[in-house]
PDB file of N, CA and C in Angstrom:
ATOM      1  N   UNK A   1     225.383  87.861  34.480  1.00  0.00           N
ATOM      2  CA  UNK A   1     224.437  86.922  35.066  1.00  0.00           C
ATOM      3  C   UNK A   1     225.240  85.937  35.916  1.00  0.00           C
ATOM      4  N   UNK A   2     224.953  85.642  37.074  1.00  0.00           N
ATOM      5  CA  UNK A   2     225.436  85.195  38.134  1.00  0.00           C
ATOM      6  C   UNK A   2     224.930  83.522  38.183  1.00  0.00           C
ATOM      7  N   UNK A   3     226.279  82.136  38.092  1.00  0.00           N
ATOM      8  CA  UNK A   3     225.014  80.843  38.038  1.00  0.00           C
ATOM      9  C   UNK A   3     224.378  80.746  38.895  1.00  0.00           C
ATOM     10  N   UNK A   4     223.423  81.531  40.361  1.00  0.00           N
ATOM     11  CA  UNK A   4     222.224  81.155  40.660  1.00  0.00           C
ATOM     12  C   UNK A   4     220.682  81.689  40.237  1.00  0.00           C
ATOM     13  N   UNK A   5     221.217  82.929  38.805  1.00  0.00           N
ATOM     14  CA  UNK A   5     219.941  82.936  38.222  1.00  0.00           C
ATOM     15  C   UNK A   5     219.848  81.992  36.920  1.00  0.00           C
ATOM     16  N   UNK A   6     220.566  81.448  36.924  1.00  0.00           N
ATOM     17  CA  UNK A   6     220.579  79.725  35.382  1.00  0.00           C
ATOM     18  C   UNK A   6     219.737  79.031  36.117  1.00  0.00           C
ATOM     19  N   UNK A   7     218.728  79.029  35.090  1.00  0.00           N
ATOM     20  CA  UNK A   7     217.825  78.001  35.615  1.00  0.00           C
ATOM     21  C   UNK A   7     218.139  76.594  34.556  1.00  0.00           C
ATOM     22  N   UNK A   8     217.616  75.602  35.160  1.00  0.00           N
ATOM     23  CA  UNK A   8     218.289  74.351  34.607  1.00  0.00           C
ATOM     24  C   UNK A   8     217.250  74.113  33.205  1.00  0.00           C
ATOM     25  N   UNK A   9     217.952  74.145  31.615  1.00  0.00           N
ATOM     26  CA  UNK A   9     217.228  74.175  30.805  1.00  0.00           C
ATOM     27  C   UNK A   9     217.838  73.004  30.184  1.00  0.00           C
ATOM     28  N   UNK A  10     217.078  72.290  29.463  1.00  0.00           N
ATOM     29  CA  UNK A  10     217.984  70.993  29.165  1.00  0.00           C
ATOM     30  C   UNK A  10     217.850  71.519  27.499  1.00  0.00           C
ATOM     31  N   UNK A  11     219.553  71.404  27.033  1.00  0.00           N
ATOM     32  CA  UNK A  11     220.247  71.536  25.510  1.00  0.00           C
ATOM     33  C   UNK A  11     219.146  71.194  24.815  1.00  0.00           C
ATOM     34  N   UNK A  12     218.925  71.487  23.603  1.00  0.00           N
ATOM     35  CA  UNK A  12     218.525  71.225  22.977  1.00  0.00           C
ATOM     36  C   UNK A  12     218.856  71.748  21.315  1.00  0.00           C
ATOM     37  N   UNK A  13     219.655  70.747  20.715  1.00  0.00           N
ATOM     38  CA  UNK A  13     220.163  71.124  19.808  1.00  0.00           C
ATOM     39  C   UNK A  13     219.382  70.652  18.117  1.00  0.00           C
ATOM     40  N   UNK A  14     219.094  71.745  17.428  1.00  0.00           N
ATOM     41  CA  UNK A  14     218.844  71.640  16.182  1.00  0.00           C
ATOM     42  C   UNK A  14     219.706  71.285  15.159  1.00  0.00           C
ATOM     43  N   UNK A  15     219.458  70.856  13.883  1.00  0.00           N
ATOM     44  CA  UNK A  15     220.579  70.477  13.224  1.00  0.00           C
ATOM     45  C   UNK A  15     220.703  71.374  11.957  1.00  0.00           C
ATOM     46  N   UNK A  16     221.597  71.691  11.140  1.00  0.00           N
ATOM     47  CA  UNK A  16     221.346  72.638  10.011  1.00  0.00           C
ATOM     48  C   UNK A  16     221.234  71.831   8.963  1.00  0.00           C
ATOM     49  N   UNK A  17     221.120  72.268   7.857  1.00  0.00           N
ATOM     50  CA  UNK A  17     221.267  71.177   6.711  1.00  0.00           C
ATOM     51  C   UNK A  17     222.730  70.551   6.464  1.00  0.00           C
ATOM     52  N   UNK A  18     223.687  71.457   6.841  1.00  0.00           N
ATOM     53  CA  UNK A  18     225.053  70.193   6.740  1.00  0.00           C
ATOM     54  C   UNK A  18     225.298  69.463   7.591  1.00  0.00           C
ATOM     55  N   UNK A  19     224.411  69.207   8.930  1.00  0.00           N
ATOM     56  CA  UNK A  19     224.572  68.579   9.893  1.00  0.00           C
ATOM     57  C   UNK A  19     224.979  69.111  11.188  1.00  0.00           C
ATOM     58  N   UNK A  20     225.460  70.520  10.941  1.00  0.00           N
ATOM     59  CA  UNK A  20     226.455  70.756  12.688  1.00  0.00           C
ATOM     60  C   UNK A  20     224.902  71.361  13.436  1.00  0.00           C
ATOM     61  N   UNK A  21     225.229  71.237  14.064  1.00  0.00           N
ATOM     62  CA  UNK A  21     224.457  71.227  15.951  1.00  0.00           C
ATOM     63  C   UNK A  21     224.309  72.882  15.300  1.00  0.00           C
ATOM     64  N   UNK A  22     222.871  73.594  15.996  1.00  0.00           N
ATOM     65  CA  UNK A  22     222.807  74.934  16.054  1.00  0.00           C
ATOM     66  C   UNK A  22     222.694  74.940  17.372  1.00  0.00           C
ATOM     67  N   UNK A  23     223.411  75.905  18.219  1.00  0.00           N
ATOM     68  CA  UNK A  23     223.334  75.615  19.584  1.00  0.00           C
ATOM     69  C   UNK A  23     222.388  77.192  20.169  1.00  0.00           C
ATOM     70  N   UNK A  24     221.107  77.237  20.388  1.00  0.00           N
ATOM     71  CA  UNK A  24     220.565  78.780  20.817  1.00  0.00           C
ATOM     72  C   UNK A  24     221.302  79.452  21.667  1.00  0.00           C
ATOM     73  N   UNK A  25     220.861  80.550  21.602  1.00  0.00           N
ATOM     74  CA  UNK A  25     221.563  81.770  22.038  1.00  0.00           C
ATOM     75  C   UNK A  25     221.573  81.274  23.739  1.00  0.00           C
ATOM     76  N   UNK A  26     220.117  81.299  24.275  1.00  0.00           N
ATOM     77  CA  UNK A  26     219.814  81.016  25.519  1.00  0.00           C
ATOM     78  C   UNK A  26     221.268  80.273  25.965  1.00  0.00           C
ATOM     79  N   UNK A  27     221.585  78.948  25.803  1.00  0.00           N
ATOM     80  CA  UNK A  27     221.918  77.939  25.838  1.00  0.00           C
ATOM     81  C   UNK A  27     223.557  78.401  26.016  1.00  0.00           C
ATOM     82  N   UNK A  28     224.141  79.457  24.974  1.00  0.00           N
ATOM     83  CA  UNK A  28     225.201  80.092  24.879  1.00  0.00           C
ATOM     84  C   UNK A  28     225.606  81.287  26.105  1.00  0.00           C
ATOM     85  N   UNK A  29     224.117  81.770  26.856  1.00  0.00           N
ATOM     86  CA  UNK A  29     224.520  82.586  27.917  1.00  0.00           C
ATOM     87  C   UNK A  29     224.480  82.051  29.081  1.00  0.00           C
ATOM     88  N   UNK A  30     223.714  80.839  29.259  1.00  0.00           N
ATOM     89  CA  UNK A  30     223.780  79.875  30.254  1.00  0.00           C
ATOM     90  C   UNK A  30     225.024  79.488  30.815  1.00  0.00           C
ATOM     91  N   UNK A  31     225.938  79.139  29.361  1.00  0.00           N
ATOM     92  CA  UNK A  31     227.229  78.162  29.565  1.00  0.00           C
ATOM     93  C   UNK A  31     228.655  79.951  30.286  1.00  0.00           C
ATOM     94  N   UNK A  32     227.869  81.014  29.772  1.00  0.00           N
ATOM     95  CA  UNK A  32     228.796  82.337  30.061  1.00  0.00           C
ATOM     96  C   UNK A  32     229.097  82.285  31.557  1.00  0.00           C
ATOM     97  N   UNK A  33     227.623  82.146  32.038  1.00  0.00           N
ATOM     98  CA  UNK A  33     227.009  81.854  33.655  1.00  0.00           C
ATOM     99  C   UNK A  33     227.915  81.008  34.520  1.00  0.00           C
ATOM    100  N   UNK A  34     227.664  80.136  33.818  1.00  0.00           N
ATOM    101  CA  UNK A  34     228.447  79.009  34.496  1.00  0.00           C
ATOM    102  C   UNK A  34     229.676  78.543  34.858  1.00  0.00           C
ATOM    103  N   UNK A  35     230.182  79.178  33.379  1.00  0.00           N
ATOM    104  CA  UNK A  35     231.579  79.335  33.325  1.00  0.00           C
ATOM    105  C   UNK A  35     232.104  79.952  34.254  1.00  0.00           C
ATOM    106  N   UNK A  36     231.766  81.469  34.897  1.00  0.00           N
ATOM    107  CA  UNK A  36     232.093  82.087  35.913  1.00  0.00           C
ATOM    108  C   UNK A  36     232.099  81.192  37.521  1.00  0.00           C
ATOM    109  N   UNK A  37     231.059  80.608  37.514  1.00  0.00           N
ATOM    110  CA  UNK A  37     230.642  79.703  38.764  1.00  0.00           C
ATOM    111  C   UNK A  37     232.384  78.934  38.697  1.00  0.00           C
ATOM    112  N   UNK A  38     232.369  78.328  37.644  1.00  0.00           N
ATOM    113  CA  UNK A  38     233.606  77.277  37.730  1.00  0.00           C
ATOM    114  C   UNK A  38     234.744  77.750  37.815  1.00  0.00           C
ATOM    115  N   UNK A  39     234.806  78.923  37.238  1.00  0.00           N
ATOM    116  CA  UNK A  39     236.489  79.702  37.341  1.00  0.00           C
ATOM    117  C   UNK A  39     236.692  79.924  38.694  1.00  0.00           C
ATOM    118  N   UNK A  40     235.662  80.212  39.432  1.00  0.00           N
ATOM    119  CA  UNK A  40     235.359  80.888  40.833  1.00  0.00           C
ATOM    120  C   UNK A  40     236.115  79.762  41.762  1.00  0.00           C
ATOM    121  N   UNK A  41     236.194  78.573  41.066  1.00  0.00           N
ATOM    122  CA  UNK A  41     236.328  76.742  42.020  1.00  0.00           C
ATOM    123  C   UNK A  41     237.720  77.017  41.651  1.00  0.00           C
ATOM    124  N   UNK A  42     237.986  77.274  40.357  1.00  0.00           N
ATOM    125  CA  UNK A  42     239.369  77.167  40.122  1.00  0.00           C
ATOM    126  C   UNK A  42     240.861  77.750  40.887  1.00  0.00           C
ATOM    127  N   UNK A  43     240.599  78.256  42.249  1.00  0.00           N
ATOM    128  CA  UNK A  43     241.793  78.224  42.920  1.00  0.00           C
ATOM    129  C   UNK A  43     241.788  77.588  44.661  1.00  0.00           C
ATOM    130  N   UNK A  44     243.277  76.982  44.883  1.00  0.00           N
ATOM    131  CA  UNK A  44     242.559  76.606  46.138  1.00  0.00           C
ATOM    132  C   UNK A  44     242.496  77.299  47.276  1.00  0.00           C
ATOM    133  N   UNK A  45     242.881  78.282  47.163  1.00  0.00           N
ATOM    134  CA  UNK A  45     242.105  78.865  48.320  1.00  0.00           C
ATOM    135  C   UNK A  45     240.850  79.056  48.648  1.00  0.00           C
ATOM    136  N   UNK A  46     240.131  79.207  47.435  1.00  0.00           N
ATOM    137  CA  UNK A  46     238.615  79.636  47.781  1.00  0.00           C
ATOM    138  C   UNK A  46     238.014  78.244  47.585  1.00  0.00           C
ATOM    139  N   UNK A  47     238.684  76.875  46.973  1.00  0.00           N
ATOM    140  CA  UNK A  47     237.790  76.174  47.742  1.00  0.00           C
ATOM    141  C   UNK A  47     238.050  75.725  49.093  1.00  0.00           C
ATOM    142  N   UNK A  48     239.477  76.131  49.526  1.00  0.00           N
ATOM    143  CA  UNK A  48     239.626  75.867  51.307  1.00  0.00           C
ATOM    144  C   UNK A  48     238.351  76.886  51.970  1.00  0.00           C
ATOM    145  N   UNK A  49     237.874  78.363  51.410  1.00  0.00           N
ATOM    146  CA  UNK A  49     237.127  79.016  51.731  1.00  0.00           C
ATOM    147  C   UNK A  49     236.299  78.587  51.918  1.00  0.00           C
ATOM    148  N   UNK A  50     235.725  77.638  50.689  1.00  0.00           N
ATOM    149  CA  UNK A  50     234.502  77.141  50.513  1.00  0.00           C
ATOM    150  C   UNK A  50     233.654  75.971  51.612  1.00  0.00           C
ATOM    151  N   UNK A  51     235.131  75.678  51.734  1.00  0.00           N
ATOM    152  CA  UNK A  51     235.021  74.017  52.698  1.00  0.00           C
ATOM    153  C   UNK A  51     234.945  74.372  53.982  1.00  0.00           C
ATOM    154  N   UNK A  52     235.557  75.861  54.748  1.00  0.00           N
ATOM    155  CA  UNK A  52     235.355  75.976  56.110  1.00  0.00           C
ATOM    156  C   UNK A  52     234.258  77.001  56.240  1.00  0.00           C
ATOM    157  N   UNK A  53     233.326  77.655  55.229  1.00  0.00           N
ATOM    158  CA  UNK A  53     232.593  78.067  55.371  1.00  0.00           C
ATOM    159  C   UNK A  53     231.280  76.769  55.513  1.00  0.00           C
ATOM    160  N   UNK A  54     231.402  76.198  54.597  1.00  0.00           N
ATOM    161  CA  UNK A  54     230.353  75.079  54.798  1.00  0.00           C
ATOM    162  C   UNK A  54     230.327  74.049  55.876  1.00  0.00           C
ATOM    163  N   UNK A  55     231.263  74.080  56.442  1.00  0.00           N
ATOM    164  CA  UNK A  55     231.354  73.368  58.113  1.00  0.00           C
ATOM    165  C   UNK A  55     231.588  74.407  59.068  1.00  0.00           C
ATOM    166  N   UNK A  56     231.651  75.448  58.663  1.00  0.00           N
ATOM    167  CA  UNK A  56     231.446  76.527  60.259  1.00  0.00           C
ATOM    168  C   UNK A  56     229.825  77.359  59.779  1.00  0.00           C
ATOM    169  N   UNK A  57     229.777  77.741  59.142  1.00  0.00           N
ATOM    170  CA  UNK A  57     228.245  78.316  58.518  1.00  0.00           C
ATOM    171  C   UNK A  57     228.462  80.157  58.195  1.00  0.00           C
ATOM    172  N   UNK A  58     229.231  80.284  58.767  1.00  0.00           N
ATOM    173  CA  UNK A  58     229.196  82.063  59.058  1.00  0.00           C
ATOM    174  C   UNK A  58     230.763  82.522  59.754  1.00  0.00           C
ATOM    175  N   UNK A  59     231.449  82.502  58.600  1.00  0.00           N
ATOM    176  CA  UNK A  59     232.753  83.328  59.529  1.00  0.00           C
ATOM    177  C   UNK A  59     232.981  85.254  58.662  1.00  0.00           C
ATOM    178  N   UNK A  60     233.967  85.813  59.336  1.00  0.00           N
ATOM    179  CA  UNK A  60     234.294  86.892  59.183  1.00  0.00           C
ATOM    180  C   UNK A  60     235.610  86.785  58.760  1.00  0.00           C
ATOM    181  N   UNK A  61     235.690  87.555  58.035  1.00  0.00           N
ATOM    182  CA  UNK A  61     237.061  87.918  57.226  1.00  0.00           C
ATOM    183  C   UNK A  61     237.959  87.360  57.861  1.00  0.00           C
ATOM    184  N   UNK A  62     238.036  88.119  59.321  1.00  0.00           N
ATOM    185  CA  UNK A  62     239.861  87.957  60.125  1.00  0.00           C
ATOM    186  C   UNK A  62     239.893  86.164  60.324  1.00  0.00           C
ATOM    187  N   UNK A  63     238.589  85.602  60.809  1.00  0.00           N
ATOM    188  CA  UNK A  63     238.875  84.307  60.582  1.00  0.00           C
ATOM    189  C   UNK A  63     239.294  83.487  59.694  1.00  0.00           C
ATOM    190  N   UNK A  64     238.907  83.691  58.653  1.00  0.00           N
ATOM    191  CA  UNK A  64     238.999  83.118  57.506  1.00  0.00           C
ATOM    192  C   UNK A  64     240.477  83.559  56.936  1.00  0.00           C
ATOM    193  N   UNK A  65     240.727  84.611  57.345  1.00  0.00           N
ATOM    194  CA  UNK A  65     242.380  84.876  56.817  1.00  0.00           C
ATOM    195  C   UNK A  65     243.668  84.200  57.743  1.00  0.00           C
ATOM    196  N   UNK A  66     243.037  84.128  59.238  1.00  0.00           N
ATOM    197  CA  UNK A  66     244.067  83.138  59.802  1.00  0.00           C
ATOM    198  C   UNK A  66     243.801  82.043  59.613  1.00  0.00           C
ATOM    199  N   UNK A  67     242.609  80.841  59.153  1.00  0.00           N
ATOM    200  CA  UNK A  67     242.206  79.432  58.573  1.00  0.00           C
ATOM    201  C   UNK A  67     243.263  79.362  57.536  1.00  0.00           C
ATOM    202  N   UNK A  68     243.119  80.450  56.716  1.00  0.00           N
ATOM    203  CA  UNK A  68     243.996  80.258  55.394  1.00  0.00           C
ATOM    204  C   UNK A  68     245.422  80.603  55.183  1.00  0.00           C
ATOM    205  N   UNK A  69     245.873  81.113  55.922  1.00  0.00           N
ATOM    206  CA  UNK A  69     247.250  82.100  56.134  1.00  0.00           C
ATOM    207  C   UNK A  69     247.823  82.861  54.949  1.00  0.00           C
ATOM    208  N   UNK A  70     246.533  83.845  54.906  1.00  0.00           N
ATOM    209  CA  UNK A  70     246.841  84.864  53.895  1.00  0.00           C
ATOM    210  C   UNK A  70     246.274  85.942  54.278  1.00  0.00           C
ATOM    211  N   UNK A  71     247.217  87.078  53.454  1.00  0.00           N
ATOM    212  CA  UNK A  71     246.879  88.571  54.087  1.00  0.00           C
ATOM    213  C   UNK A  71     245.451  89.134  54.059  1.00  0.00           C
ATOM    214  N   UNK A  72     244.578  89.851  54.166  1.00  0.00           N
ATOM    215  CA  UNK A  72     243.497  90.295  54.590  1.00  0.00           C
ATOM    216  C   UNK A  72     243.289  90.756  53.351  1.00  0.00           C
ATOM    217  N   UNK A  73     243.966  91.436  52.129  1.00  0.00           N
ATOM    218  CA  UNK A  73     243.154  91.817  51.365  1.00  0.00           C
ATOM    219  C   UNK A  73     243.307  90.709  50.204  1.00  0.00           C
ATOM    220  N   UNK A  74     244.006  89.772  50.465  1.00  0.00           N
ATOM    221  CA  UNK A  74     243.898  88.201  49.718  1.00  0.00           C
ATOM    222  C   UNK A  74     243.058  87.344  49.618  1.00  0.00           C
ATOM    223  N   UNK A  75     242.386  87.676  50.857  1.00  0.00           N
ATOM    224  CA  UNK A  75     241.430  86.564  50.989  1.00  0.00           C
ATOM    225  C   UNK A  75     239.979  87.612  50.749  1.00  0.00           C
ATOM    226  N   UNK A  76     239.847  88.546  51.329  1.00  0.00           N
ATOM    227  CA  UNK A  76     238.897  89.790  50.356  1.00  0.00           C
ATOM    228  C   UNK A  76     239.028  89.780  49.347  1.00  0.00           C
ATOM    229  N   UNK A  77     239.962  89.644  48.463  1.00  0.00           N
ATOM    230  CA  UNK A  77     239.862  89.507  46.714  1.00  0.00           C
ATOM    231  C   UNK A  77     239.009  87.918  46.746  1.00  0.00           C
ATOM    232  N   UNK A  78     239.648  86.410  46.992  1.00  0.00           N
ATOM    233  CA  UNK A  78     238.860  85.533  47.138  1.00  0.00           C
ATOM    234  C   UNK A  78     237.551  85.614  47.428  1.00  0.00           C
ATOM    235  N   UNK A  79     237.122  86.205  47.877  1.00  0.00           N
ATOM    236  CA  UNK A  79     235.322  86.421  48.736  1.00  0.00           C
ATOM    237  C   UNK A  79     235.274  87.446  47.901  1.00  0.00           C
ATOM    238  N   UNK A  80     235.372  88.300  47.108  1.00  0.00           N
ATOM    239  CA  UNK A  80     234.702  88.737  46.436  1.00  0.00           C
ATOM    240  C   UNK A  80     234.784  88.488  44.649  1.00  0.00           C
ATOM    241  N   UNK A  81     235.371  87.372  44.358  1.00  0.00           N
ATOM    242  CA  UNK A  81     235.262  86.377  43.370  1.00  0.00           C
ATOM    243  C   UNK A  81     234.506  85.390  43.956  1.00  0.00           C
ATOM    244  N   UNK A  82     234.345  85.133  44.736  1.00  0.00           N
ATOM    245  CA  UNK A  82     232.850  83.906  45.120  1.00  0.00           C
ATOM    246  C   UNK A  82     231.409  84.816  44.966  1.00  0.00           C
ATOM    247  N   UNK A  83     231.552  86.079  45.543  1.00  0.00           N
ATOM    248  CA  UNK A  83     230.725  86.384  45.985  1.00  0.00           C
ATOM    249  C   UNK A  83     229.945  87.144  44.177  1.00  0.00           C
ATOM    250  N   UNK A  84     230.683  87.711  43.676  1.00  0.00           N
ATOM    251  CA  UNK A  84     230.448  87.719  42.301  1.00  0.00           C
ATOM    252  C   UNK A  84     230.260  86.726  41.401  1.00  0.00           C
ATOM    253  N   UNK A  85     230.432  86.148  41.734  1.00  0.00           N
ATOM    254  CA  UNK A  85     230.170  84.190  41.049  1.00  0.00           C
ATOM    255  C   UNK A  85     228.674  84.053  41.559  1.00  0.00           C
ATOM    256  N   UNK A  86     228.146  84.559  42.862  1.00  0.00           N
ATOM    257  CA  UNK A  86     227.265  84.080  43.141  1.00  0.00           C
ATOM    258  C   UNK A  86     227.159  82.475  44.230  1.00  0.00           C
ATOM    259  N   UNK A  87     228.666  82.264  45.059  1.00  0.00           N
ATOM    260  CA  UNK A  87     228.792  81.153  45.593  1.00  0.00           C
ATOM    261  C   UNK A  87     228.663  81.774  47.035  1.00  0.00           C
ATOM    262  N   UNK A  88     228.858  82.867  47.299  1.00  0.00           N
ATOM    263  CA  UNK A  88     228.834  83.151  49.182  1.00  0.00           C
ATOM    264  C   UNK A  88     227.844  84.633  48.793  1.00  0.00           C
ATOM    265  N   UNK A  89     227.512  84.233  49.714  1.00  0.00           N
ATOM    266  CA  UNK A  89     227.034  86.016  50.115  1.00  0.00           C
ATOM    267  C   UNK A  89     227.450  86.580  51.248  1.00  0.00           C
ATOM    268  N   UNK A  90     227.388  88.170  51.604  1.00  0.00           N
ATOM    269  CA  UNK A  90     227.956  88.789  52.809  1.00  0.00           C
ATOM    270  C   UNK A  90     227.113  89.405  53.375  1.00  0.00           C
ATOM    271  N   UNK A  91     227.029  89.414  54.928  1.00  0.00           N
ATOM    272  CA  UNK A  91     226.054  90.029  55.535  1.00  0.00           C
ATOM    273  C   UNK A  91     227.456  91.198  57.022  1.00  0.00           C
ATOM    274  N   UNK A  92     226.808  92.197  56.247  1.00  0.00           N
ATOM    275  CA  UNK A  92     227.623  93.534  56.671  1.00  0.00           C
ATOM    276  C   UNK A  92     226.992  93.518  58.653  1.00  0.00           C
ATOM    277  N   UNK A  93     227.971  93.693  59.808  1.00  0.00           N
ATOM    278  CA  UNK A  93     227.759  93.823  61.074  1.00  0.00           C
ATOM    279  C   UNK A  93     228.739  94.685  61.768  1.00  0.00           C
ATOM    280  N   UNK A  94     228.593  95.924  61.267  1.00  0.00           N
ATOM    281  CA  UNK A  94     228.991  97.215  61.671  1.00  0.00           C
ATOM    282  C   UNK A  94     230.211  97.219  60.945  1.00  0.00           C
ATOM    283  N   UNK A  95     231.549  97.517  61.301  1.00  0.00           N
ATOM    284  CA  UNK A  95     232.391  96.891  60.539  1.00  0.00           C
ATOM    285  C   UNK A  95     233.451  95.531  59.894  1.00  0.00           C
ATOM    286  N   UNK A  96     232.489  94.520  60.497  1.00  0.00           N
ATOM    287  CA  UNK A  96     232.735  93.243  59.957  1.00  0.00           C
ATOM    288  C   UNK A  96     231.930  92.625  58.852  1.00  0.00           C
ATOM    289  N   UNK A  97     232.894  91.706  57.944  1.00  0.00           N
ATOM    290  CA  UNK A  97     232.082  91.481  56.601  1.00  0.00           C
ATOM    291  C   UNK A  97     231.611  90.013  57.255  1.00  0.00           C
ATOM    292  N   UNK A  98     230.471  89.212  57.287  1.00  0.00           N
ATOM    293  CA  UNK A  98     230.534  87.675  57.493  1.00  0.00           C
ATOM    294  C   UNK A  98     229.726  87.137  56.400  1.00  0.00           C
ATOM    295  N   UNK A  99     230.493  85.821  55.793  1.00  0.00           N
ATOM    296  CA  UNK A  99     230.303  85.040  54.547  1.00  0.00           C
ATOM    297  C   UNK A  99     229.426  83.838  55.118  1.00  0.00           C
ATOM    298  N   UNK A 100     228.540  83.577  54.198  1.00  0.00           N
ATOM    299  CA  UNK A 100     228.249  81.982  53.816  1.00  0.00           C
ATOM    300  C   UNK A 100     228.118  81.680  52.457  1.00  0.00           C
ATOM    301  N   UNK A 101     228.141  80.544  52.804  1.00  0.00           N
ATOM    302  CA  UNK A 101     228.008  80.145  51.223  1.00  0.00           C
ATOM    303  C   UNK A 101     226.835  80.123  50.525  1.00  0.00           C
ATOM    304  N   UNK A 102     226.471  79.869  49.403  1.00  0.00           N
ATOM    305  CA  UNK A 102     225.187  79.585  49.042  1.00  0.00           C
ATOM    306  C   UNK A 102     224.894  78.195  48.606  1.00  0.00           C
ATOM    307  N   UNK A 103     224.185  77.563  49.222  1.00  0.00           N
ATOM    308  CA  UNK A 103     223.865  75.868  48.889  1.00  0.00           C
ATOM    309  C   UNK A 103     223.164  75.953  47.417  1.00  0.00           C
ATOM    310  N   UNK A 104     222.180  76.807  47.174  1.00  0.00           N
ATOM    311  CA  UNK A 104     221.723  76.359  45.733  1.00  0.00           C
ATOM    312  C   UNK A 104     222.311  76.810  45.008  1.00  0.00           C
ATOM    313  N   UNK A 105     224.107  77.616  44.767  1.00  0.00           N
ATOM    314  CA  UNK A 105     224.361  77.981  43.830  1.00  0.00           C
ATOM    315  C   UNK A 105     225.109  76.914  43.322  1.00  0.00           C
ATOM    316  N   UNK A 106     225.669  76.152  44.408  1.00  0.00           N
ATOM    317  CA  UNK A 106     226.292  75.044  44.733  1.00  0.00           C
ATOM    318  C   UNK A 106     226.228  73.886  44.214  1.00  0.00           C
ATOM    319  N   UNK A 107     224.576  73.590  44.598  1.00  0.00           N
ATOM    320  CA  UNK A 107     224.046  72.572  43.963  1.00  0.00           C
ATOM    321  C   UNK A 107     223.784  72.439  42.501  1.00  0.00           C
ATOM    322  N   UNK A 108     223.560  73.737  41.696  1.00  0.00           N
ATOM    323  CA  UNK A 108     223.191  74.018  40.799  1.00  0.00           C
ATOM    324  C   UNK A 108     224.200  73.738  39.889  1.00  0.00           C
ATOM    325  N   UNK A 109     225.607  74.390  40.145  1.00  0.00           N
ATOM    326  CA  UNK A 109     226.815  73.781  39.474  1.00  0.00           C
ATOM    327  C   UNK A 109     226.819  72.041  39.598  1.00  0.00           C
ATOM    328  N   UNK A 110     226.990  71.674  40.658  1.00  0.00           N
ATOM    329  CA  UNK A 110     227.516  70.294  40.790  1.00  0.00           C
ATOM    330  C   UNK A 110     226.286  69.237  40.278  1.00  0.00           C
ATOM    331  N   UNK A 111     224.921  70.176  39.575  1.00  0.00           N
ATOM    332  CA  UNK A 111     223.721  69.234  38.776  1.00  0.00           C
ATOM    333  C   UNK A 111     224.547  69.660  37.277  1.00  0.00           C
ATOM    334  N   UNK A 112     224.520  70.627  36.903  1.00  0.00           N
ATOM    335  CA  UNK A 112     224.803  70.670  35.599  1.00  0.00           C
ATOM    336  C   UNK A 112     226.585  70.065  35.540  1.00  0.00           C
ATOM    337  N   UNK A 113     227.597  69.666  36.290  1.00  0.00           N
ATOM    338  CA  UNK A 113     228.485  68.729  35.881  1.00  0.00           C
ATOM    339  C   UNK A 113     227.913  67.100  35.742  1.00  0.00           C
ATOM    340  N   UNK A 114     226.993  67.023  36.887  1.00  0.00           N
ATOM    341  CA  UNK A 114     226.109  65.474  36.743  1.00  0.00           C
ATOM    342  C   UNK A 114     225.411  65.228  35.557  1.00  0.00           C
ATOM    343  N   UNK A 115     224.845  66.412  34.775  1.00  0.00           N
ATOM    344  CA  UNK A 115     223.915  66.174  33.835  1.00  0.00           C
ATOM    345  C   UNK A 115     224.906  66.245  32.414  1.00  0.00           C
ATOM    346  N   UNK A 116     226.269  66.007  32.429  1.00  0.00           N
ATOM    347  CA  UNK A 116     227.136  65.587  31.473  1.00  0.00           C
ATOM    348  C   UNK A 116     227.276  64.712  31.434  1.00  0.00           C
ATOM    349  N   UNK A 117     226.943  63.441  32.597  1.00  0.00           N
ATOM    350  CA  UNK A 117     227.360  61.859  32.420  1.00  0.00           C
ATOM    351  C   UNK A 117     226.544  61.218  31.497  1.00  0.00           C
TER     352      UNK A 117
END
């Protein structure tokens, strides 16, 4: 499950009789979801990816590999850890791959870090 099918469910924790938190299942595949979204942030290249896709709107591979100065199938491994995360999608134009990002997968992460404060 990819975090832009997590829909935003707010915790809700039961208590047992000795007191610890029962945390539902739901709640446990949500955080699986998400987790992926965030590992996806966790290197910087793909958030340099992230950042010149969201101020150019639509680039292609070869661009994005001279932005970044890395080999072609480096930055194809990157884009396709976003893109399995569910943070870019690709739209195929004969034989060029071109990325954008996705704003609500985006947003969706950066609500559920807000909804920890």
């Amino acid at each position: 499950m990819d975090p832009v099918q997590v829909t935003a469910v707010p915790l809700e924790l039961s208590q047992t009789r000795s007191g610890v938190p029962e945390v539902p299942e739901e709640a446990r595949q949500r955080s699986v979801a998400l987790a992926a979204g965030f590992a996806a942030l966790g290197e910087p290249a793909r958030l340099l990816a992230l950042r010149l896709l969201a101020r150019r709107g639509t680039l292609c591979v070869c661009q994005l590999q001279g932005a970044l100065l890395l080999s072609q199938p480096t930055v194809s491994h990157h884009l396709k850890v976003l893109r399995e995360a569910g943070l870019v999608e690709v739209e195929r134009r004969g034989p060029w791959a071109y990325y954008r990002i996705r704003k609500d997968a985006l947003k969706r992460l950066a609500g559920e870090l807000l909804d920890l404060l």
